[in-house]
N, C-alpha and C. Protein backbone atom coordinates (compact mmCIF):
# COMPACT_ATOMS: atom_id res chain seq x y z
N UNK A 1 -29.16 111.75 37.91
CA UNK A 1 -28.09 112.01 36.96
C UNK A 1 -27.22 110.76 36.86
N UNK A 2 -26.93 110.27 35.41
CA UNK A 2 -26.06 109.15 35.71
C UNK A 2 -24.89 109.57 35.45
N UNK A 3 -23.72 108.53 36.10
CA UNK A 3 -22.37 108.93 36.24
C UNK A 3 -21.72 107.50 35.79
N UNK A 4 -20.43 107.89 35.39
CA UNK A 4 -19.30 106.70 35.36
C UNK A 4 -18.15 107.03 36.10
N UNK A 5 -18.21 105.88 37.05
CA UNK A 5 -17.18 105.92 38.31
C UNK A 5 -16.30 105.06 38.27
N UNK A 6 -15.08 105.42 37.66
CA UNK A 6 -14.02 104.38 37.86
C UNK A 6 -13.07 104.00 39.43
N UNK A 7 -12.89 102.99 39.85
CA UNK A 7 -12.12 102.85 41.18
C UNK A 7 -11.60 101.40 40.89
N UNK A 8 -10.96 101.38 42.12
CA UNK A 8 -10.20 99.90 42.12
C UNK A 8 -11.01 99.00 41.99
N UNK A 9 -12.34 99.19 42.68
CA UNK A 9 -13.47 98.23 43.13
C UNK A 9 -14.09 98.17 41.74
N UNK A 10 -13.89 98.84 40.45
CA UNK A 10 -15.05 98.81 39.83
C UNK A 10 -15.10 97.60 39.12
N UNK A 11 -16.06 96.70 39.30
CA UNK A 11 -16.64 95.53 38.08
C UNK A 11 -16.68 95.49 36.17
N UNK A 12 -17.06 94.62 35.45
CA UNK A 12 -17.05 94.59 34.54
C UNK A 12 -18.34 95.47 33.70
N UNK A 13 -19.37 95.25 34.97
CA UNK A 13 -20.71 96.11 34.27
C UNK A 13 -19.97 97.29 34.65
N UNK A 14 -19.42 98.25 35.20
CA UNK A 14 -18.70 99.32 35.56
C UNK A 14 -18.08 100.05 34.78
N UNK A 15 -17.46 98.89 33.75
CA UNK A 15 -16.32 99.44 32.94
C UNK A 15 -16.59 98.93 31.70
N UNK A 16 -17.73 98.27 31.39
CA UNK A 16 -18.66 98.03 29.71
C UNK A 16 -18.45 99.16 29.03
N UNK A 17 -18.93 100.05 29.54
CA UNK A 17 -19.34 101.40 28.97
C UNK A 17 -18.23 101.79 28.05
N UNK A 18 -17.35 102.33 29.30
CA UNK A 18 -15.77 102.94 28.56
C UNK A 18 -15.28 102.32 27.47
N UNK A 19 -15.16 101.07 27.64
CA UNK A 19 -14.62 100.04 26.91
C UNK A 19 -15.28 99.72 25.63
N UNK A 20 -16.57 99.91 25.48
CA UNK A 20 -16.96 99.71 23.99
C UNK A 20 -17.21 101.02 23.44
N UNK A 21 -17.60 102.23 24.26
CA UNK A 21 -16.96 103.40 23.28
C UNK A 21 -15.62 103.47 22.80
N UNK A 22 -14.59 103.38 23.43
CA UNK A 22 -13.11 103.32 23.09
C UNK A 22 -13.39 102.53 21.76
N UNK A 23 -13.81 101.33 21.59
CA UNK A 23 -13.94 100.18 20.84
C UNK A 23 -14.90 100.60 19.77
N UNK A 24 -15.55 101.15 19.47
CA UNK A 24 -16.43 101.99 18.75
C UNK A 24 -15.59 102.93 18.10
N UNK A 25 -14.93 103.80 18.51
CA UNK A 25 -13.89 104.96 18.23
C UNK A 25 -13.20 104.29 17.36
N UNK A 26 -12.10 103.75 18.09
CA UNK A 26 -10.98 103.06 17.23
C UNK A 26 -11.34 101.98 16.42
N UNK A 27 -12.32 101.06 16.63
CA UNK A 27 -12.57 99.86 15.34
C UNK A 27 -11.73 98.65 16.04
N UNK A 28 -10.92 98.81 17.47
CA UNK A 28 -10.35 97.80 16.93
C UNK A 28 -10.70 97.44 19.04
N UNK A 29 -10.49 95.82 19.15
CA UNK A 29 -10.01 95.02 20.58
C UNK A 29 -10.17 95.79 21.46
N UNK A 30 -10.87 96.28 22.44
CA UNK A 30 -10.41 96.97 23.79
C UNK A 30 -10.40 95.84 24.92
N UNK A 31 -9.89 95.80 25.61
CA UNK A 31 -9.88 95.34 26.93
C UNK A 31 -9.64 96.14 28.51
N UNK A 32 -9.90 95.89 29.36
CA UNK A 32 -10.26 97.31 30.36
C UNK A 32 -10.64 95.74 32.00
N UNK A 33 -9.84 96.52 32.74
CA UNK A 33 -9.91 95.24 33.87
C UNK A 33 -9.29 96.88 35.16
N UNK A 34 -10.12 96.88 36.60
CA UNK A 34 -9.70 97.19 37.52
C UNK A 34 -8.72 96.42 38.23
N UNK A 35 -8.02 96.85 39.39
CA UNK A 35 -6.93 96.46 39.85
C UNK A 35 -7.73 94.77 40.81
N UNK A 36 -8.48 95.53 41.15
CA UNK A 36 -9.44 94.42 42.50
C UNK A 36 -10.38 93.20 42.11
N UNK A 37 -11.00 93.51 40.33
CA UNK A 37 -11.58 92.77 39.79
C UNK A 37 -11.61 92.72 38.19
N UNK A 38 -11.60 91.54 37.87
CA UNK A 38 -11.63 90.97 36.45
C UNK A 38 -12.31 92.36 35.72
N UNK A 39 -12.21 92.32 33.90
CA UNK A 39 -12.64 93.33 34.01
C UNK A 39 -13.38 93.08 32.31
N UNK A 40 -13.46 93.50 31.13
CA UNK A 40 -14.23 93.01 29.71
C UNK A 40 -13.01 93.06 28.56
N UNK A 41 -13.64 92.06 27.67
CA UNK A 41 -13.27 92.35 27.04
C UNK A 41 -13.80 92.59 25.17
N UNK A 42 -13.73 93.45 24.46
CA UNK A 42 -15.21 94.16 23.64
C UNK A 42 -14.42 93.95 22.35
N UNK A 43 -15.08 93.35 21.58
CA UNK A 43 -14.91 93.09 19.95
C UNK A 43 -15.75 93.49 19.26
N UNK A 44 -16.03 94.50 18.50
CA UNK A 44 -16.92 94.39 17.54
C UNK A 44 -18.05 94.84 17.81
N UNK A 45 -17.74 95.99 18.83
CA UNK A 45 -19.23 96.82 19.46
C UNK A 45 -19.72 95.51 20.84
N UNK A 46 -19.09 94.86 20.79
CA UNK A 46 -19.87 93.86 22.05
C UNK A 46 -18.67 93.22 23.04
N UNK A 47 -19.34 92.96 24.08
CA UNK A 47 -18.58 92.06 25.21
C UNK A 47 -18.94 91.04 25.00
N UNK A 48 -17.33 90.31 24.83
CA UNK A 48 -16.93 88.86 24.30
C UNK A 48 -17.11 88.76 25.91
N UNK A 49 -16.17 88.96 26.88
CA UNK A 49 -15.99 88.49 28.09
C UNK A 49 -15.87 89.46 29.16
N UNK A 50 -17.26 89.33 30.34
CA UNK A 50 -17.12 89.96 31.12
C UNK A 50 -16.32 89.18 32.74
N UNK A 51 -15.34 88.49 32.39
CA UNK A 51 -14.53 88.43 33.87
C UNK A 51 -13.23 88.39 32.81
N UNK A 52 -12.81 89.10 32.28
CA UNK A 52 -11.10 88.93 31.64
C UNK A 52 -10.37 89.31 32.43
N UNK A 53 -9.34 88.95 32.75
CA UNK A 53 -7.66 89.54 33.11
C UNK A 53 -6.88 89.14 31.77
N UNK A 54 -5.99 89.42 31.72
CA UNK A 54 -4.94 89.44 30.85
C UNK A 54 -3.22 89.82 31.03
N UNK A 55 -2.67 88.84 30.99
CA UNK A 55 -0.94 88.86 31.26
C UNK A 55 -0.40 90.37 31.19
N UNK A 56 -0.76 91.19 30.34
CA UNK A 56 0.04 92.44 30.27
C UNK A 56 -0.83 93.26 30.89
N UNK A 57 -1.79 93.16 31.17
CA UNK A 57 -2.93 93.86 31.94
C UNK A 57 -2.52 93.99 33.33
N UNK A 58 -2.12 92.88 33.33
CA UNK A 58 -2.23 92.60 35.03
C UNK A 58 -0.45 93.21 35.07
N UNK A 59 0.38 93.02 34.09
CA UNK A 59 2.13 93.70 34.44
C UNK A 59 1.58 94.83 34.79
N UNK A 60 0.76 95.70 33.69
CA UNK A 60 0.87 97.11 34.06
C UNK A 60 0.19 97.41 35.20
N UNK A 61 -0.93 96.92 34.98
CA UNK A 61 -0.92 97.07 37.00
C UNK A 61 -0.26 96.95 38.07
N UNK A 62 0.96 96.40 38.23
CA UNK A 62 2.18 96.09 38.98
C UNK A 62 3.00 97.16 39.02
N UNK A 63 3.05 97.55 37.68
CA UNK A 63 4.49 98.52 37.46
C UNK A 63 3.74 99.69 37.11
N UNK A 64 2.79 100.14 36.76
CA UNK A 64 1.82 101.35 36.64
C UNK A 64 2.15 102.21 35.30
N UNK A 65 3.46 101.30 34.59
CA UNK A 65 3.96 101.61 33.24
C UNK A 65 2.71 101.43 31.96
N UNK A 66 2.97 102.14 31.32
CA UNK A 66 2.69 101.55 29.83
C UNK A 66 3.32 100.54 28.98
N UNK A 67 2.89 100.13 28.31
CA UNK A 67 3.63 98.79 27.52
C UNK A 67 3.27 98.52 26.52
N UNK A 68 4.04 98.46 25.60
CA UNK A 68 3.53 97.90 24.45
C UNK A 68 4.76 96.30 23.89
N UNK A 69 3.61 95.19 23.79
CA UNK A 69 4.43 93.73 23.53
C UNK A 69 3.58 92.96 22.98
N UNK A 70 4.26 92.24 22.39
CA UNK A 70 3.30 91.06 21.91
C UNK A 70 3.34 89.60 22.90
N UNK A 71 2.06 89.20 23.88
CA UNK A 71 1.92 88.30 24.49
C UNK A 71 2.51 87.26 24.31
N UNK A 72 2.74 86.28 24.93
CA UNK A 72 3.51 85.16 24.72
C UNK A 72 1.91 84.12 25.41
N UNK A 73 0.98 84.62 26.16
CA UNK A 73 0.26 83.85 26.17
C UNK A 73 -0.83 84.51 26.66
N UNK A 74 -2.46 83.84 26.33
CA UNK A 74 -3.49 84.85 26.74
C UNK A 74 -4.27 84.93 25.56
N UNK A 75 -5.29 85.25 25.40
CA UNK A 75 -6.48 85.25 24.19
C UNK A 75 -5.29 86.26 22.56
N UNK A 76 -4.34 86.86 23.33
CA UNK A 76 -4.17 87.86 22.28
C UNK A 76 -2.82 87.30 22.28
N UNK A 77 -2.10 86.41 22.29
CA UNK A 77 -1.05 85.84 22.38
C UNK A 77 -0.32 85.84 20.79
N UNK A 78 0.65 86.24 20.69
CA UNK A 78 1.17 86.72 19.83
C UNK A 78 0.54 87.13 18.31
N UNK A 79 -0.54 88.82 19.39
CA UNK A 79 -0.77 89.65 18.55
C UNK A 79 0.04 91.05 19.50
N UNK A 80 -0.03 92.37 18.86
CA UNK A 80 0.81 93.18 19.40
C UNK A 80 -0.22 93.83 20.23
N UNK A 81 0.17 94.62 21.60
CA UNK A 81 -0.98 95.49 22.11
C UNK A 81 -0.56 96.19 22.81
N UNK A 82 -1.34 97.41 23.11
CA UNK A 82 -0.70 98.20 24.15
C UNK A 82 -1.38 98.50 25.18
N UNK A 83 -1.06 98.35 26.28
CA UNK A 83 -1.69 98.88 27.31
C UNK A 83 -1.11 99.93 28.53
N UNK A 84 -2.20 100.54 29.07
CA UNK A 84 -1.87 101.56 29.55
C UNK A 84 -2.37 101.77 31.03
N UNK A 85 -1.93 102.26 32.39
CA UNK A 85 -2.49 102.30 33.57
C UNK A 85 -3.49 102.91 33.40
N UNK A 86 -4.46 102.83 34.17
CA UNK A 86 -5.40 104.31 34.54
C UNK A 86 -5.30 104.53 36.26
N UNK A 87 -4.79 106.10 36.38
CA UNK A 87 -4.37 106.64 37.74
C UNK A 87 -5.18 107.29 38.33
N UNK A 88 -5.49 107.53 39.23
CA UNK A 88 -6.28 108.21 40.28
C UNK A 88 -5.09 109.89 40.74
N UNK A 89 -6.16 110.92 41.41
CA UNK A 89 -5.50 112.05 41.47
C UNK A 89 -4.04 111.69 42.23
N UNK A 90 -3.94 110.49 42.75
CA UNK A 90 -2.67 110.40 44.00
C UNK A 90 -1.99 109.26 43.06
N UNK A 91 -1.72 109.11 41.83
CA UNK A 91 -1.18 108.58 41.37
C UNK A 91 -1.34 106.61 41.41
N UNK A 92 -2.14 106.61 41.91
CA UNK A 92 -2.00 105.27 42.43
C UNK A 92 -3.04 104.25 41.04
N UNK A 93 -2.65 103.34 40.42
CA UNK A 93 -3.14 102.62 39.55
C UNK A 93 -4.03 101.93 40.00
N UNK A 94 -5.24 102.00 39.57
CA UNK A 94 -6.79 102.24 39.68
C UNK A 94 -7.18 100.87 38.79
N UNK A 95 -6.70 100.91 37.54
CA UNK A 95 -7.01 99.99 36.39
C UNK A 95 -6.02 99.96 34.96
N UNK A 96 -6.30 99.46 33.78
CA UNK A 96 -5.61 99.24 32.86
C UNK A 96 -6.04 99.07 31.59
N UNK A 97 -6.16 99.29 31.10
CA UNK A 97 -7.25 99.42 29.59
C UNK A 97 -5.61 98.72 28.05
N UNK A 98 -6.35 97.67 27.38
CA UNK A 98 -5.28 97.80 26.48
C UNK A 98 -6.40 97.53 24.95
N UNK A 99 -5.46 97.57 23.72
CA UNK A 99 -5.86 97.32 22.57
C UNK A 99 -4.94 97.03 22.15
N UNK A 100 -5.40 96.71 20.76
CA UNK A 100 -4.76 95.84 20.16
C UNK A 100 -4.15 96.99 19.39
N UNK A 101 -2.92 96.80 18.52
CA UNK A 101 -1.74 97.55 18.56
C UNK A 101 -1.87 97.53 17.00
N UNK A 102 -2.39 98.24 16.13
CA UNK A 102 -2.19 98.32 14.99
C UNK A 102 -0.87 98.80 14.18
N UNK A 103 -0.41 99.81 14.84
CA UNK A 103 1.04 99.76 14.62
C UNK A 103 1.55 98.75 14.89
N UNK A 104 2.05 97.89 15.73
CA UNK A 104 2.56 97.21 15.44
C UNK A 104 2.96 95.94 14.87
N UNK A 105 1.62 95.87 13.91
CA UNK A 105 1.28 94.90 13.05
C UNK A 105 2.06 95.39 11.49
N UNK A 106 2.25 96.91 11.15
CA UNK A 106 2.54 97.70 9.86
C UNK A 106 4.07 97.52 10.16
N UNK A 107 4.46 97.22 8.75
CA UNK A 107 5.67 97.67 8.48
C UNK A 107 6.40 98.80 8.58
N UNK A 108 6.47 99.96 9.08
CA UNK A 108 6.01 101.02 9.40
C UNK A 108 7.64 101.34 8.39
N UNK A 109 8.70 101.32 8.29
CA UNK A 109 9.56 101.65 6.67
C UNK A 109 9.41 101.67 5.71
N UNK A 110 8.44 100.16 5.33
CA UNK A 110 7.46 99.96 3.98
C UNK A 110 7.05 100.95 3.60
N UNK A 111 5.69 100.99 4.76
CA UNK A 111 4.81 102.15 4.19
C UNK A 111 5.42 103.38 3.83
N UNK A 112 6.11 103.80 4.95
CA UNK A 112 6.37 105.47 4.68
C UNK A 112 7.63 105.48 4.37
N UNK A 113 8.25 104.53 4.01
CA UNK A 113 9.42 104.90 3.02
C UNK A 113 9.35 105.21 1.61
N UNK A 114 8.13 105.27 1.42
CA UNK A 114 7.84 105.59 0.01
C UNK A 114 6.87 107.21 0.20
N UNK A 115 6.63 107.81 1.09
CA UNK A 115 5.84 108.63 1.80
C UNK A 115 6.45 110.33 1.03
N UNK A 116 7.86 110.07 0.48
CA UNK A 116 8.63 111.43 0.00
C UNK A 116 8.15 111.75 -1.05
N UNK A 117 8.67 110.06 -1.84
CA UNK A 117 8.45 110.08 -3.07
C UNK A 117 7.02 110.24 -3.56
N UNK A 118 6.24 109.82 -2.96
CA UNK A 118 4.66 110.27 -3.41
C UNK A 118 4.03 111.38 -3.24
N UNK A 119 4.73 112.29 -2.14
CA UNK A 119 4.52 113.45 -1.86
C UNK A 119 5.03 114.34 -3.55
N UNK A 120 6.20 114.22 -3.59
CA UNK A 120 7.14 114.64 -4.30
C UNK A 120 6.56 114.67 -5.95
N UNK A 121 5.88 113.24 -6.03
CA UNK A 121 5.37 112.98 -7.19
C UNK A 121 3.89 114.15 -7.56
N UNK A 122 3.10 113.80 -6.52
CA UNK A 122 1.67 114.60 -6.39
C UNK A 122 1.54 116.06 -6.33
N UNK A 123 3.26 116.49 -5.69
CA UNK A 123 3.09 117.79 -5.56
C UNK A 123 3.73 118.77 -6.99
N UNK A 124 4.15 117.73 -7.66
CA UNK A 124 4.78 118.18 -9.13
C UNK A 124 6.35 118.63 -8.90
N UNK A 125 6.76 118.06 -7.58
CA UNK A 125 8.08 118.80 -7.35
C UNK A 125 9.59 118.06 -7.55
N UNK A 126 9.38 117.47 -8.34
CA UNK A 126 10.36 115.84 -9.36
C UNK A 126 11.33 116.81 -9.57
């Protein structure tokens, strides 16, 4: 029976998997690194790089927070991304998975400040 086993120890062939389904799903950057070792990073259905770390990768591993920022340095350096711990049953941060942050690339007032009025328009209720 095969299995996927995430741990501190796990490698980059370890964590391929996760990481380009996620990346498959969403369409967009995943990156995915354990606490103990480097970890991938998947564009486009494929692994660009199997030994990545990454600056916010490695914060949230420290602080076991989530985060969302735009890098100041690093392959994704001022693009936006978020990343997130991954915890074990005892709470303890295991690894860190991030992507790239499509929100926070959108104007997000732009768009849906017009979101009433088009409702309003479509629904005949002027």
């Amino acid at each position: 029976m095969a299995e996927l086993v995430i741990s501190e120890k796990s490698r980059s062939v370890d964590l391929a998997p996760l990481a380009l389904a996620v990346n498959q799903i969403l369409g967009l950057p995943v990156t995915l690194r354990s606490t103990e070792a480097p970890g991938v990073r998947v564009e486009g259905g494929k692994v660009l790089d199997d030994g990545y770390s990454g600056p916010v990768l490695e914060e949230v591993m420290k602080s076991g927070k989530p985060i969302r920022t735009v890098p100041k340095s690093g392959v994704y350096k001022g693009v936006p991304v978020s990343v997130a711990p991954i915890m074990d049953r005892d709470g303890k941060v295991i690894a860190a998975m991030g992507i790239v942050d499509v929100v926070g690339t959108i104007d997000i007032p732009s768009v849906f400040g017009a979101y009433t009025e088009v409702v309003k328009e479509v629904s005949g209720k002027r």
